[in-house]
N, C-alpha and C. Protein backbone atom coordinates (compact mmCIF):
# COMPACT_ATOMS: atom_id res chain seq x y z
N UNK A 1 76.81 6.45 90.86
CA UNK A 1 75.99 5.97 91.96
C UNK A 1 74.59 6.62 91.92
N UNK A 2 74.60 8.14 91.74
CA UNK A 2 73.45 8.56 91.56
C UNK A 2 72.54 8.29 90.64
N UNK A 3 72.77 7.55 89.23
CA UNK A 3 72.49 7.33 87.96
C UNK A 3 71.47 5.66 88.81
N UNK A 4 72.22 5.10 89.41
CA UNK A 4 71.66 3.76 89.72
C UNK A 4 70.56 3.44 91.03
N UNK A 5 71.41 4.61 91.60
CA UNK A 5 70.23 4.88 92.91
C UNK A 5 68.76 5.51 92.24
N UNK A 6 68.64 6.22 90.94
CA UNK A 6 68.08 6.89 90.86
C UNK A 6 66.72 5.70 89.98
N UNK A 7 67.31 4.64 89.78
CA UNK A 7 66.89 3.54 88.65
C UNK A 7 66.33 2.96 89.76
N UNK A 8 66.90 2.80 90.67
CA UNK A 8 66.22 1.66 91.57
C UNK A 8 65.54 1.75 92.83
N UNK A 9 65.82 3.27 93.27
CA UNK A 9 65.19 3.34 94.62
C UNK A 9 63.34 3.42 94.51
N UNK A 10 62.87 3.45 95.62
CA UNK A 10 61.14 4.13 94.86
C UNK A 10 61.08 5.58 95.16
N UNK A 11 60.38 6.68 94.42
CA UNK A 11 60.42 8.09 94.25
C UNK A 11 60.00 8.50 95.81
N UNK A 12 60.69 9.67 96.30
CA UNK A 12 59.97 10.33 97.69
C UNK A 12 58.80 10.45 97.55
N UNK A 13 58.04 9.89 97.83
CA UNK A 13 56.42 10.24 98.50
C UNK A 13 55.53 9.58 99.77
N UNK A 14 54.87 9.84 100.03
CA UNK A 14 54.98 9.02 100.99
C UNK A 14 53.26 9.41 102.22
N UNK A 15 52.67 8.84 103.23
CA UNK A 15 51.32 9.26 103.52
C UNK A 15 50.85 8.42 103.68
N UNK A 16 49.45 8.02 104.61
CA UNK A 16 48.55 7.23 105.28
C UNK A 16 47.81 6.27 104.09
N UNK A 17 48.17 4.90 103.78
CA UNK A 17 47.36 4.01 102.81
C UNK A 17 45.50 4.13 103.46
N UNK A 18 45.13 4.51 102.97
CA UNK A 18 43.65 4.44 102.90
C UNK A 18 42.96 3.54 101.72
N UNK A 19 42.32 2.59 101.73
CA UNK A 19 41.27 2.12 100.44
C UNK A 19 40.11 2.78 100.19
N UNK A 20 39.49 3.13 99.13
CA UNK A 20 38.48 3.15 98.40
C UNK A 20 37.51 3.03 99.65
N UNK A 21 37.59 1.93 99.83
CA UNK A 21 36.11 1.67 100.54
C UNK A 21 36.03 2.05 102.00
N UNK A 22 37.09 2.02 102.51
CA UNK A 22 37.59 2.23 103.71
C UNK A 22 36.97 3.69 104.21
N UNK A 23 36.74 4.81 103.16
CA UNK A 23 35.95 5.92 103.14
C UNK A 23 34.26 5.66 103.77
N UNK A 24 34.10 6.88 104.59
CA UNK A 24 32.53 6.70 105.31
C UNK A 24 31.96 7.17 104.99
N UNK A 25 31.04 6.40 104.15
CA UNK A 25 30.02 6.41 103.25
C UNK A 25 29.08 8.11 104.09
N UNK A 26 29.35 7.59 105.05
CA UNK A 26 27.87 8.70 105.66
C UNK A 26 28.56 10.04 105.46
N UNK A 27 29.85 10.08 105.71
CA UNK A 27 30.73 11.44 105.67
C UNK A 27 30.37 11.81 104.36
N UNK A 28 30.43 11.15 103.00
CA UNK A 28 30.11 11.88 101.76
C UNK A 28 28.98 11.86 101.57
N UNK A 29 27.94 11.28 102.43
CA UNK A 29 26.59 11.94 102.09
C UNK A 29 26.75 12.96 102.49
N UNK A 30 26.97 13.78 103.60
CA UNK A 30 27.21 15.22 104.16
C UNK A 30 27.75 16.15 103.47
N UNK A 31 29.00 15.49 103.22
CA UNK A 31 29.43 16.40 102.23
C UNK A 31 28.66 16.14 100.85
N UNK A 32 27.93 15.28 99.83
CA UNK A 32 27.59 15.97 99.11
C UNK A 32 25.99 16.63 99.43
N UNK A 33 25.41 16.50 100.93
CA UNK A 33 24.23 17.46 100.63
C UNK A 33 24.62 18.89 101.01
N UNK A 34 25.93 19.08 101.86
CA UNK A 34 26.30 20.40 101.62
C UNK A 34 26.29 21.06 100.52
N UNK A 35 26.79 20.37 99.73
CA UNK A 35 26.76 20.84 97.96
C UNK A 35 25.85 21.60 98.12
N UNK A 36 25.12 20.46 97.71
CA UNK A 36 23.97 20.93 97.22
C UNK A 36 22.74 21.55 98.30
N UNK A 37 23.09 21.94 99.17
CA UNK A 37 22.43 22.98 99.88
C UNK A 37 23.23 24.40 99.68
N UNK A 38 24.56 24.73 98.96
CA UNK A 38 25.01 25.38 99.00
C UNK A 38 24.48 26.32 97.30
N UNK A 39 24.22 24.54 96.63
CA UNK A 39 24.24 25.51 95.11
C UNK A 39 22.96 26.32 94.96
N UNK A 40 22.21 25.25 96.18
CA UNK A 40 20.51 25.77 96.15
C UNK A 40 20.71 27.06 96.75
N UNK A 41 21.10 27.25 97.83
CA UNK A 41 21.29 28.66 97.88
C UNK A 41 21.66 29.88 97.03
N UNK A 42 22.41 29.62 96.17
CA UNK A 42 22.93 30.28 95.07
C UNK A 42 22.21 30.51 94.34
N UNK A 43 21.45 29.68 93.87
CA UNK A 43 19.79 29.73 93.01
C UNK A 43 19.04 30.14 93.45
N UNK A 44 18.91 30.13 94.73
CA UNK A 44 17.96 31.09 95.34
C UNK A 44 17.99 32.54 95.06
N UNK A 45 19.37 33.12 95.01
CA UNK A 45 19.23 33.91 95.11
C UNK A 45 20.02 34.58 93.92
N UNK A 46 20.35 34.33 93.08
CA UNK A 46 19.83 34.11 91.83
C UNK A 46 18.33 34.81 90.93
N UNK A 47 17.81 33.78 91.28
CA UNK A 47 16.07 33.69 91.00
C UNK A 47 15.60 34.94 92.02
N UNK A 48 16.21 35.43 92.99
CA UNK A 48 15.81 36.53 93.63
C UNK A 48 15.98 37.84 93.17
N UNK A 49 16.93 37.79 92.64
CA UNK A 49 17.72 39.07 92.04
C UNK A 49 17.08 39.20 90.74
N UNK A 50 16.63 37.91 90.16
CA UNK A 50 15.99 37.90 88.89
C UNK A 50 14.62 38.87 88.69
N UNK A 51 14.02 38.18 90.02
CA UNK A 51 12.82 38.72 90.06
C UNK A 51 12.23 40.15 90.42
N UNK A 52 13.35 40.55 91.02
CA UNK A 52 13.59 42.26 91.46
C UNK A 52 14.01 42.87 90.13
N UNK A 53 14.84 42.30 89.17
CA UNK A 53 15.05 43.17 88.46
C UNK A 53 13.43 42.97 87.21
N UNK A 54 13.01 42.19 87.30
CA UNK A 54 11.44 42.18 86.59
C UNK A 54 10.49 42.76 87.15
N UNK A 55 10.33 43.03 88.56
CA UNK A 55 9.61 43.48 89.30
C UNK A 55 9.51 45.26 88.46
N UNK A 56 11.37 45.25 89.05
CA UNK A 56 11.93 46.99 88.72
C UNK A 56 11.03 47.64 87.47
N UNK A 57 11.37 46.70 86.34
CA UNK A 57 11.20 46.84 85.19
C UNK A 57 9.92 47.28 84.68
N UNK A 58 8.86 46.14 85.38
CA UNK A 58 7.29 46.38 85.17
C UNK A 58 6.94 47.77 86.34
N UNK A 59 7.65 47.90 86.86
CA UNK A 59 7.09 49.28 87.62
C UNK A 59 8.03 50.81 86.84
N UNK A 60 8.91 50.18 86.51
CA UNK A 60 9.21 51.77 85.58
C UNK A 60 8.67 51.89 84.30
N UNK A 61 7.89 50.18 83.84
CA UNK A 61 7.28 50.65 82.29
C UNK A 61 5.90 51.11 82.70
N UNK A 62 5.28 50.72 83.84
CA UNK A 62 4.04 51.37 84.13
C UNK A 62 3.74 53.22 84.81
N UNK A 63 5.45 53.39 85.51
CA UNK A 63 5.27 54.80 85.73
C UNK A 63 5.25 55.30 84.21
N UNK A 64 6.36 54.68 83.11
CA UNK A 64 6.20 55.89 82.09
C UNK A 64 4.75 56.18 81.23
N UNK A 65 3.86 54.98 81.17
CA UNK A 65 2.75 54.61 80.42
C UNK A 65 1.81 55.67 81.50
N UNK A 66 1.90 55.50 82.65
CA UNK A 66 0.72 57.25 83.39
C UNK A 66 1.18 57.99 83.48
N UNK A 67 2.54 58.46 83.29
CA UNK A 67 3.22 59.62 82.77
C UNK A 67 2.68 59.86 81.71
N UNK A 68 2.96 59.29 80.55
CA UNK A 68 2.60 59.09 79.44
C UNK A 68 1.17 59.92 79.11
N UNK A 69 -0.05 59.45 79.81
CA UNK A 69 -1.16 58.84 79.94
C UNK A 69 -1.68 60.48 80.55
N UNK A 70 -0.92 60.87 81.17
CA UNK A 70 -0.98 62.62 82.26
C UNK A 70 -0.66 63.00 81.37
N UNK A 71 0.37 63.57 80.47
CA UNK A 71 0.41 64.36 79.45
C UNK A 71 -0.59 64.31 78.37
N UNK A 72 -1.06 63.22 77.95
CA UNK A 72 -2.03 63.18 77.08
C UNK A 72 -3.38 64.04 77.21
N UNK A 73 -4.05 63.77 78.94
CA UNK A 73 -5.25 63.73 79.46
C UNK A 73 -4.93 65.67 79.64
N UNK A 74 -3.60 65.99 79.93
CA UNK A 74 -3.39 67.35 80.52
C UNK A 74 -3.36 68.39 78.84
N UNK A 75 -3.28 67.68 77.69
CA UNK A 75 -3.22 68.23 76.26
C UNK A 75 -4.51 67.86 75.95
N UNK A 76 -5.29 67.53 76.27
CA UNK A 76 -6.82 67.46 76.21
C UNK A 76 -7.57 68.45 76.84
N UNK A 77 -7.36 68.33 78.42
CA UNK A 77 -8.28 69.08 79.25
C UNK A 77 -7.78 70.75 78.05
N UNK A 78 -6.61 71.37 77.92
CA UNK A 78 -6.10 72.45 77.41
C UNK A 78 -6.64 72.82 76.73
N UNK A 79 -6.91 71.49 75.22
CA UNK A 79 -8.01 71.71 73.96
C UNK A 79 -9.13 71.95 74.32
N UNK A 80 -9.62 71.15 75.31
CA UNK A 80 -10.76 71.34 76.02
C UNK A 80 -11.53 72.37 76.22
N UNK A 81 -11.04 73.01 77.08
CA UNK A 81 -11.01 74.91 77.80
C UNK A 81 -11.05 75.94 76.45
N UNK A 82 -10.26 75.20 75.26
CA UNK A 82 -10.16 76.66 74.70
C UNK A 82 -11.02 76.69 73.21
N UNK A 83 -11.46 75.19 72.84
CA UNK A 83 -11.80 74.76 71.80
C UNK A 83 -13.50 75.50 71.93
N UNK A 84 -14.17 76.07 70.53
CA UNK A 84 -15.29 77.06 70.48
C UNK A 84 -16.05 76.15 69.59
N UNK A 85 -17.41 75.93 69.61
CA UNK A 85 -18.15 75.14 68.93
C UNK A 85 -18.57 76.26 67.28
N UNK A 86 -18.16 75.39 66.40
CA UNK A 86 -17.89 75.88 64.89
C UNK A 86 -19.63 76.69 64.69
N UNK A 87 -20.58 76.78 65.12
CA UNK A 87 -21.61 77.60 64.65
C UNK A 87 -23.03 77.36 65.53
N UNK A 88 -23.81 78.28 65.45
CA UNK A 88 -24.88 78.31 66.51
C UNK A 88 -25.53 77.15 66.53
N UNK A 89 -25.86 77.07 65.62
CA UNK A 89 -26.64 75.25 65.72
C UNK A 89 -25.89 74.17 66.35
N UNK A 90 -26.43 73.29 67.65
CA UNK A 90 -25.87 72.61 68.10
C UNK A 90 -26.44 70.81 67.64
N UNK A 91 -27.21 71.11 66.81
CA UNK A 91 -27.88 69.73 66.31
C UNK A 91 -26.57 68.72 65.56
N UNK A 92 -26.01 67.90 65.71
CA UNK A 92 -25.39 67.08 65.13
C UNK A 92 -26.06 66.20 64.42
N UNK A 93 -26.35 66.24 63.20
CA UNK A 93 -27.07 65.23 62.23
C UNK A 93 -26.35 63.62 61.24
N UNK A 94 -25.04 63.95 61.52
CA UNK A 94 -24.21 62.78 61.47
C UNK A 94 -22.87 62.75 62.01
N UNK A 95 -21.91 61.84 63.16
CA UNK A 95 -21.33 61.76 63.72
C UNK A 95 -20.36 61.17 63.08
N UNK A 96 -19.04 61.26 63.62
CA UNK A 96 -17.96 60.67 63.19
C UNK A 96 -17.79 59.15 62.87
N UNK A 97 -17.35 58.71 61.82
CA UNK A 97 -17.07 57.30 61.80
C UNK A 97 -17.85 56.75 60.68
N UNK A 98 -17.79 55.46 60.77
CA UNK A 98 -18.82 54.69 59.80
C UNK A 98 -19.96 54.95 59.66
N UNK A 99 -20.49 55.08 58.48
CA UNK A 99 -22.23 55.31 58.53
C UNK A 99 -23.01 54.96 56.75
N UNK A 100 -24.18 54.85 57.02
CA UNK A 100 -24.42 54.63 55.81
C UNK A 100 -24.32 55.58 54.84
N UNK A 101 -23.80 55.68 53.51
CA UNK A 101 -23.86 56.96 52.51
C UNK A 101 -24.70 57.39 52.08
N UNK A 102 -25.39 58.70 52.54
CA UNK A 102 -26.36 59.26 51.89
C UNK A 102 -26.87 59.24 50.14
N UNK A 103 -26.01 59.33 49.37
CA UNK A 103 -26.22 59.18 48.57
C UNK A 103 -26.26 57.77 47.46
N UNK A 104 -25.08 56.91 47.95
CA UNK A 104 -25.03 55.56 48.10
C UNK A 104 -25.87 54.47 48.78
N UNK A 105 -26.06 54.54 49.34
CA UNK A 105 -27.07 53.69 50.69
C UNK A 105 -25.82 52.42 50.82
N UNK A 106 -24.24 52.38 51.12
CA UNK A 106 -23.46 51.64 51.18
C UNK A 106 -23.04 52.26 52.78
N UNK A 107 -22.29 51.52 52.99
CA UNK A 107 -21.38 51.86 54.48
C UNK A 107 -20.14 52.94 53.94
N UNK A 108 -19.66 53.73 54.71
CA UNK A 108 -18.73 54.41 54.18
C UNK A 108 -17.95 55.12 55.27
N UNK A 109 -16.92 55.68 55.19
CA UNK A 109 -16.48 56.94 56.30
C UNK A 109 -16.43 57.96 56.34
N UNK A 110 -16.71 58.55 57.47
CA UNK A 110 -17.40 59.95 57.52
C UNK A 110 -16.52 60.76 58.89
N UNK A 111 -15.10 61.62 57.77
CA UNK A 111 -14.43 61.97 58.74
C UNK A 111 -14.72 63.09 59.62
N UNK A 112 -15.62 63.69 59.80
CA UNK A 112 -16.04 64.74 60.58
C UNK A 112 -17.37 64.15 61.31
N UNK A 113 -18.19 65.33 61.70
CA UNK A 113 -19.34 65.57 62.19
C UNK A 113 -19.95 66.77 61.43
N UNK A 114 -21.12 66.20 61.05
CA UNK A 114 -22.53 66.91 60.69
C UNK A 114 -23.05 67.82 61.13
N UNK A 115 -23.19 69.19 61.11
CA UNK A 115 -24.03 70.11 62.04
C UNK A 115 -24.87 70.69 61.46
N UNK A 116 -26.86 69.88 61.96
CA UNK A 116 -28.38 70.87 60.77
C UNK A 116 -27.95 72.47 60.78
N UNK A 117 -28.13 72.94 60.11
CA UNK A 117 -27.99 74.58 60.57
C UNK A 117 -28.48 75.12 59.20
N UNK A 118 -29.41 76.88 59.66
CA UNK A 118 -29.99 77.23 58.37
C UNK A 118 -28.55 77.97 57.62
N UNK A 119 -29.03 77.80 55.95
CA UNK A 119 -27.75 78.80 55.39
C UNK A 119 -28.16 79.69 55.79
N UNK A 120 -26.48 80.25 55.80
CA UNK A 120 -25.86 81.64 55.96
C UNK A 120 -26.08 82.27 57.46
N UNK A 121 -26.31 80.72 58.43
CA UNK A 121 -25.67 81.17 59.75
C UNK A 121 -24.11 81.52 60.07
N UNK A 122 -23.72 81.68 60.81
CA UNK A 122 -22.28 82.05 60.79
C UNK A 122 -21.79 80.84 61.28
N UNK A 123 -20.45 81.35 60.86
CA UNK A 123 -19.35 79.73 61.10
C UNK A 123 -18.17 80.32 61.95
N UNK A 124 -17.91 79.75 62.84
CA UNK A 124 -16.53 80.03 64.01
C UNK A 124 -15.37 79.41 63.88
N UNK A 125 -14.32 80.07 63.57
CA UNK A 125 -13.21 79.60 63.82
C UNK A 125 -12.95 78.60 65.28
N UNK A 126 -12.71 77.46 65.40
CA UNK A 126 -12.89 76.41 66.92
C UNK A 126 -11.41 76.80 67.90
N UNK A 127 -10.42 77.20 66.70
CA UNK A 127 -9.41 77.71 67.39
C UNK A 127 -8.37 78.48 66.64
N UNK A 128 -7.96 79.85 67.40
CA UNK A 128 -7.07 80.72 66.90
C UNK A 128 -6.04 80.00 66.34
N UNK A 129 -5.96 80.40 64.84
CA UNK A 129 -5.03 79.72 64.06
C UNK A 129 -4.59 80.67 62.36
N UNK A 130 -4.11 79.99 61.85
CA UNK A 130 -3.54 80.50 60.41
C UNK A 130 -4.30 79.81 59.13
N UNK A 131 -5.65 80.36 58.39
CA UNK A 131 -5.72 79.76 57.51
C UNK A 131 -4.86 79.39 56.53
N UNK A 132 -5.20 78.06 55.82
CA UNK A 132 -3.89 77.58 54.99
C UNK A 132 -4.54 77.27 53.63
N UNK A 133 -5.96 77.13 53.89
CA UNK A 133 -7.14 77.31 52.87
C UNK A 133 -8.34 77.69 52.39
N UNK A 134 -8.00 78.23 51.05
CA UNK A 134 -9.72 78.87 50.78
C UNK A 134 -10.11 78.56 49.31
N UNK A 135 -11.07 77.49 49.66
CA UNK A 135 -11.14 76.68 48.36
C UNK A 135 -12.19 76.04 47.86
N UNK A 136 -12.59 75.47 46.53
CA UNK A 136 -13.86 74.94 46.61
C UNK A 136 -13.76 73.37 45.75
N UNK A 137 -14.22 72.43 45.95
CA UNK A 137 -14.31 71.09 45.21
C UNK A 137 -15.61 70.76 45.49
N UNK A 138 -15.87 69.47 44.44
CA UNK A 138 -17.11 69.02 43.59
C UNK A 138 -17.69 68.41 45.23
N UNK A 139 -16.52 67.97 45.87
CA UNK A 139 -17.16 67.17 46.96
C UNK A 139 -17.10 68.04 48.69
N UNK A 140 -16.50 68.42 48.74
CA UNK A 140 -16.61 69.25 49.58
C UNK A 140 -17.03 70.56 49.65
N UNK A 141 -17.49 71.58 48.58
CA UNK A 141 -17.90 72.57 48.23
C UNK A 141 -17.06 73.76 48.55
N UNK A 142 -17.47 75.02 48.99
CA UNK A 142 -16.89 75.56 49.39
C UNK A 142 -16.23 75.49 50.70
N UNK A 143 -14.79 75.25 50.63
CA UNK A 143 -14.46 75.01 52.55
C UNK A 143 -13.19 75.88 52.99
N UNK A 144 -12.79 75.78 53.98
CA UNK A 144 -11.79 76.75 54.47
C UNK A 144 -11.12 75.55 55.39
N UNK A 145 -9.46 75.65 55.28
CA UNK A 145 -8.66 75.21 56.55
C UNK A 145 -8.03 75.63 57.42
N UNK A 146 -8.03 75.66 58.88
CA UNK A 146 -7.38 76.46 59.54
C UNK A 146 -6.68 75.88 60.32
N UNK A 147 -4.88 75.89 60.37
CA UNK A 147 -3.96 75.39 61.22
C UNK A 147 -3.53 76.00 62.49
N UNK A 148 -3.48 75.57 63.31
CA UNK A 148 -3.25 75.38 64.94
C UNK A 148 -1.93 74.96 65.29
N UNK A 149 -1.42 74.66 66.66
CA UNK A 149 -0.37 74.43 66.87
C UNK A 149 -0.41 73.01 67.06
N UNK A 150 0.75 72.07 67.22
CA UNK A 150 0.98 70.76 67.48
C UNK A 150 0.64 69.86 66.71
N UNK A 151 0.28 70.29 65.14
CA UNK A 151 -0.25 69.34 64.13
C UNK A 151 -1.98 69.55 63.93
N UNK A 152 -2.38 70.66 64.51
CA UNK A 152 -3.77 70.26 64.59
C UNK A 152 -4.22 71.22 63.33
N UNK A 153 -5.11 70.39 63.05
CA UNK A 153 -6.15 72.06 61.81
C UNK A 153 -7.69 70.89 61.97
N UNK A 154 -8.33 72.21 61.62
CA UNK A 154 -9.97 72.56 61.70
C UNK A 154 -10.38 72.53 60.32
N UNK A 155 -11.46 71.83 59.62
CA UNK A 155 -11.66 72.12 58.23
C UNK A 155 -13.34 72.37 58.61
N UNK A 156 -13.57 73.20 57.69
CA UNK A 156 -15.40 73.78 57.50
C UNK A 156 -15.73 73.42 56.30
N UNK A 157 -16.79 72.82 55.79
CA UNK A 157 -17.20 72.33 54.40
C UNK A 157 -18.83 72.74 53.94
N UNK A 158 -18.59 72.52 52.43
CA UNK A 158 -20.43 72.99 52.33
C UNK A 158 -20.39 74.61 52.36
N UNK A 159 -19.91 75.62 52.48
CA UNK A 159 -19.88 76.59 52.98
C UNK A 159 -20.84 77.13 51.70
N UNK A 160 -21.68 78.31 52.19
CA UNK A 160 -21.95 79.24 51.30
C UNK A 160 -21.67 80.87 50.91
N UNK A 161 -20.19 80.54 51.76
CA UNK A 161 -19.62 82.07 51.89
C UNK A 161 -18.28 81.57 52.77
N UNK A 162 -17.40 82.82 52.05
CA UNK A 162 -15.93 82.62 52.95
C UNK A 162 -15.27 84.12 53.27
N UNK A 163 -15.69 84.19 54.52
CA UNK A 163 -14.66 85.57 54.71
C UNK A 163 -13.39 85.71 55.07
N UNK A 164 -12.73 84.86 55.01
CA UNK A 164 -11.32 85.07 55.31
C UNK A 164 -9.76 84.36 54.03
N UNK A 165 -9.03 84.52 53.47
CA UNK A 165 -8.23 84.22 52.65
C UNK A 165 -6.79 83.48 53.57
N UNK A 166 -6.19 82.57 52.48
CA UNK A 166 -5.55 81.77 52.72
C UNK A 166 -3.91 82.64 53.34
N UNK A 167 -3.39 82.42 54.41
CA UNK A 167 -2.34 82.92 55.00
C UNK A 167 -3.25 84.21 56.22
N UNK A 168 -4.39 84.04 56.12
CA UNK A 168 -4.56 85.51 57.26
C UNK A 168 -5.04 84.34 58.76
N UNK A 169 -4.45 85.70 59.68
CA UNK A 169 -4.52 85.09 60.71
C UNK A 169 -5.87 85.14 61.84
N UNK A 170 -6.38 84.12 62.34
CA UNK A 170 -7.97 84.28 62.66
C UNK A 170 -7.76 83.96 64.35
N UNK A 171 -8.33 84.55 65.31
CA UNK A 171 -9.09 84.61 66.38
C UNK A 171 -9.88 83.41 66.59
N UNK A 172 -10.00 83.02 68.08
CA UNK A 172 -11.41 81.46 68.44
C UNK A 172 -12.01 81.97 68.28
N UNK A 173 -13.39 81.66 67.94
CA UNK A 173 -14.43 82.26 67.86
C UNK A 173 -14.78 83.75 66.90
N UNK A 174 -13.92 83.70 65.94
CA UNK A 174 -14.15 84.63 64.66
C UNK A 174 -14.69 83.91 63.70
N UNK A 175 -15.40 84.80 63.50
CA UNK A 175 -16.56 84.71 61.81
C UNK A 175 -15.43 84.72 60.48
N UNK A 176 -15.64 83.24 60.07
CA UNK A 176 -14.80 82.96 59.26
C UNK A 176 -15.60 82.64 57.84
N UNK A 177 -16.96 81.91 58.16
CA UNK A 177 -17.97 81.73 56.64
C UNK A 177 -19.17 81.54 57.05
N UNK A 178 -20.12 81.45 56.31
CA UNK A 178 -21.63 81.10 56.40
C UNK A 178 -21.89 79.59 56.13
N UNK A 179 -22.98 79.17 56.97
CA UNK A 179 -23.53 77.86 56.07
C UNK A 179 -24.19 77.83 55.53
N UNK A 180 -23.44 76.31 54.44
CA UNK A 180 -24.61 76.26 52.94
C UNK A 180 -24.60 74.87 53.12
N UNK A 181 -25.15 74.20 51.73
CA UNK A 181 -24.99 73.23 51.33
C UNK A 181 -24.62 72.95 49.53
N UNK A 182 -23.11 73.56 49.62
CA UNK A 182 -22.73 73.62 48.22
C UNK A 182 -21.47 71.88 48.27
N UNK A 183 -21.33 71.80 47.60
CA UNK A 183 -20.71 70.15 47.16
C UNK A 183 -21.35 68.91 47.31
N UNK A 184 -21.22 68.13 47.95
CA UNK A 184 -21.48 67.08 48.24
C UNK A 184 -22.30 66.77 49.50
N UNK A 185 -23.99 67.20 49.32
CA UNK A 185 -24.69 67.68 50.60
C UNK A 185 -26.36 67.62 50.03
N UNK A 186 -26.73 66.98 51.31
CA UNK A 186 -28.27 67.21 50.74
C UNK A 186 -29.24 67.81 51.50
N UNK A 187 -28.27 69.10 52.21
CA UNK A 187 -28.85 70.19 52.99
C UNK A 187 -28.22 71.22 53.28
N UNK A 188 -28.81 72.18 54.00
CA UNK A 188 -27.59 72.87 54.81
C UNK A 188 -27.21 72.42 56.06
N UNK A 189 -26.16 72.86 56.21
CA UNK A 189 -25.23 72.02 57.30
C UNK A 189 -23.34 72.24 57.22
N UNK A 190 -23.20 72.37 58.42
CA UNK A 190 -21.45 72.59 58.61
C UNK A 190 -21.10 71.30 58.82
N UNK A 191 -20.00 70.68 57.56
CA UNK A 191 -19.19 69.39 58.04
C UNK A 191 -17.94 70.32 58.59
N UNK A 192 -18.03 69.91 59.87
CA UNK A 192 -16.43 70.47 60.76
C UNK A 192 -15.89 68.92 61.34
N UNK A 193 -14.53 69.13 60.67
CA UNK A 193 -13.67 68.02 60.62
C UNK A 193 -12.36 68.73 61.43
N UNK A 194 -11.65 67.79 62.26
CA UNK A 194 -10.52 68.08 63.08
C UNK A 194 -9.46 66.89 62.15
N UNK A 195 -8.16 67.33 62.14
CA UNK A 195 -7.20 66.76 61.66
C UNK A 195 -5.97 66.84 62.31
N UNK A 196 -5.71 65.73 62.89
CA UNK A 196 -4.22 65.56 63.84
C UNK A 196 -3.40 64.80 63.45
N UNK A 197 -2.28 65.43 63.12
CA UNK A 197 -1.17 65.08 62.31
C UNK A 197 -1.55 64.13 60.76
N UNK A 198 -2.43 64.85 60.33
CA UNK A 198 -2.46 64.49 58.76
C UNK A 198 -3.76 63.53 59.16
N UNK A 199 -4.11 63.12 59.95
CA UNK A 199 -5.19 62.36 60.25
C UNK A 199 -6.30 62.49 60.70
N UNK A 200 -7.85 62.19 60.04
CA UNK A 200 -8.86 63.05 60.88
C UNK A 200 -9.22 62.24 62.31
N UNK A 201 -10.04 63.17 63.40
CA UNK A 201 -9.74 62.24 64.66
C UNK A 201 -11.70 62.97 64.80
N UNK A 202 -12.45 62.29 65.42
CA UNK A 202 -13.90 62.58 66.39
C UNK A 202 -13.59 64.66 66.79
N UNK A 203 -14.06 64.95 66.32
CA UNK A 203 -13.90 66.15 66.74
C UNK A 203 -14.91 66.71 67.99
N UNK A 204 -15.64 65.51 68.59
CA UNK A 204 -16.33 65.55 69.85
C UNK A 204 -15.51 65.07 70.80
N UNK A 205 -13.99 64.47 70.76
CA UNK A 205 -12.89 64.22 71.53
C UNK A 205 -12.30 65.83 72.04
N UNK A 206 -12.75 67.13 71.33
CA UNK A 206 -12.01 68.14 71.60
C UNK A 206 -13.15 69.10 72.23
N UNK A 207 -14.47 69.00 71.29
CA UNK A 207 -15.47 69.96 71.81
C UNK A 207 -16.67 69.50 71.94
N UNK A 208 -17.41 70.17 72.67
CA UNK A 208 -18.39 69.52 72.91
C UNK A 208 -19.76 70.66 72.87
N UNK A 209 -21.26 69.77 71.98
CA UNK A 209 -22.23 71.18 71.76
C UNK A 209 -22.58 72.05 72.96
């Protein structure tokens, strides 16, 4: 019986016949601008959270860049205060950078600064340091190097005298050589060159005549 009842009856289910159309139209406009007032909300805020975390971002890359920017200016003022101008003559006769070649009449680079001065004025150590050289070439003549802390060294060129040897330790403002115009020079004059981290930099960025 159960086998035949089960063939022929219709399945339990059962509930209110509604049609398709019979649905109010206006009711699913409501419901779908709820939607979509709901998703817009979501995007809203969304795009809110977005923008805080870009906001965040450009304000912690700009604190570290004047952080940054303070340490730099505060390792300057330091050099600043303690840095000694390399010899009595304060005349600068050629400045750092590009310039025409004296001997060439071409453009060229000119990693130091020029200082007129008569030979065998005295020459100053700019800052207490460890010479690392005492030496002479065709183009730089007689010169001396002296290393500093944080990558920095001081070079003197042209020299016509050197009183101090390679490994001794020198005082700011100690008498380290005389000026000449031995190497590559068509006077007397101190080329004093600054070198930071293997690189020469304006050595009027540190001292000033």
């Amino acid at each position: 019986m159960s086998g035949i009842i089960g063939d022929t009856v219709t399945p339990q289910v059962g509930g209110e016949y509604i049609a398709v159309h019979q649905n109010d139209p206006f009711q699913l406009i409501e419901d779908t601008k709820d939607d979509f007032e709901e998703i817009h909300s979501i995007l809203d805020e969304m795009l809110g959270r977005i923008s805080n975390t870009i906001h965040q971002a450009k304000e912690a890359s700009t604190q570290a860049a004047q952080k940054q920017a303070k340490q730099v200016e505060a390792q300057k003022q330091k050099l600043d205060s303690g840095v000694t101008w390399p010899t009595l003559s304060k005349v600068i006769s050629s400045n750092f950078g590009y310039r025409s070649d004296p001997f060439k009449s071409v453009s060229a680079f000119h990693s130091g600064i020029d200082i007129a001065a008569k030979t065998g004025d005295p020459v100053f150590a700019a800052l207490s340091g460890e010479v690392v050289a005492v030496d002479q070439q065709s183009a730089r003549g007689k010169y001396i190097v002296v290393k500093h802390p944080n990558g920095l060294e001081t070079w003197y060129m042209h020299l016509s005298g050197m009183n101090v040897s390679p490994g001794e330790k020198v005082a700011k403002g100690q008498k380290i050589g005389l000026v000449g115009s031995t190497g590559r020079s068509t006077g007397p004059h101190l080329h004093f060159q600054v070198v930071k981290q293997n690189s020469p930099v304006n050595p009027l960025t540190y001292v000033k005549p």
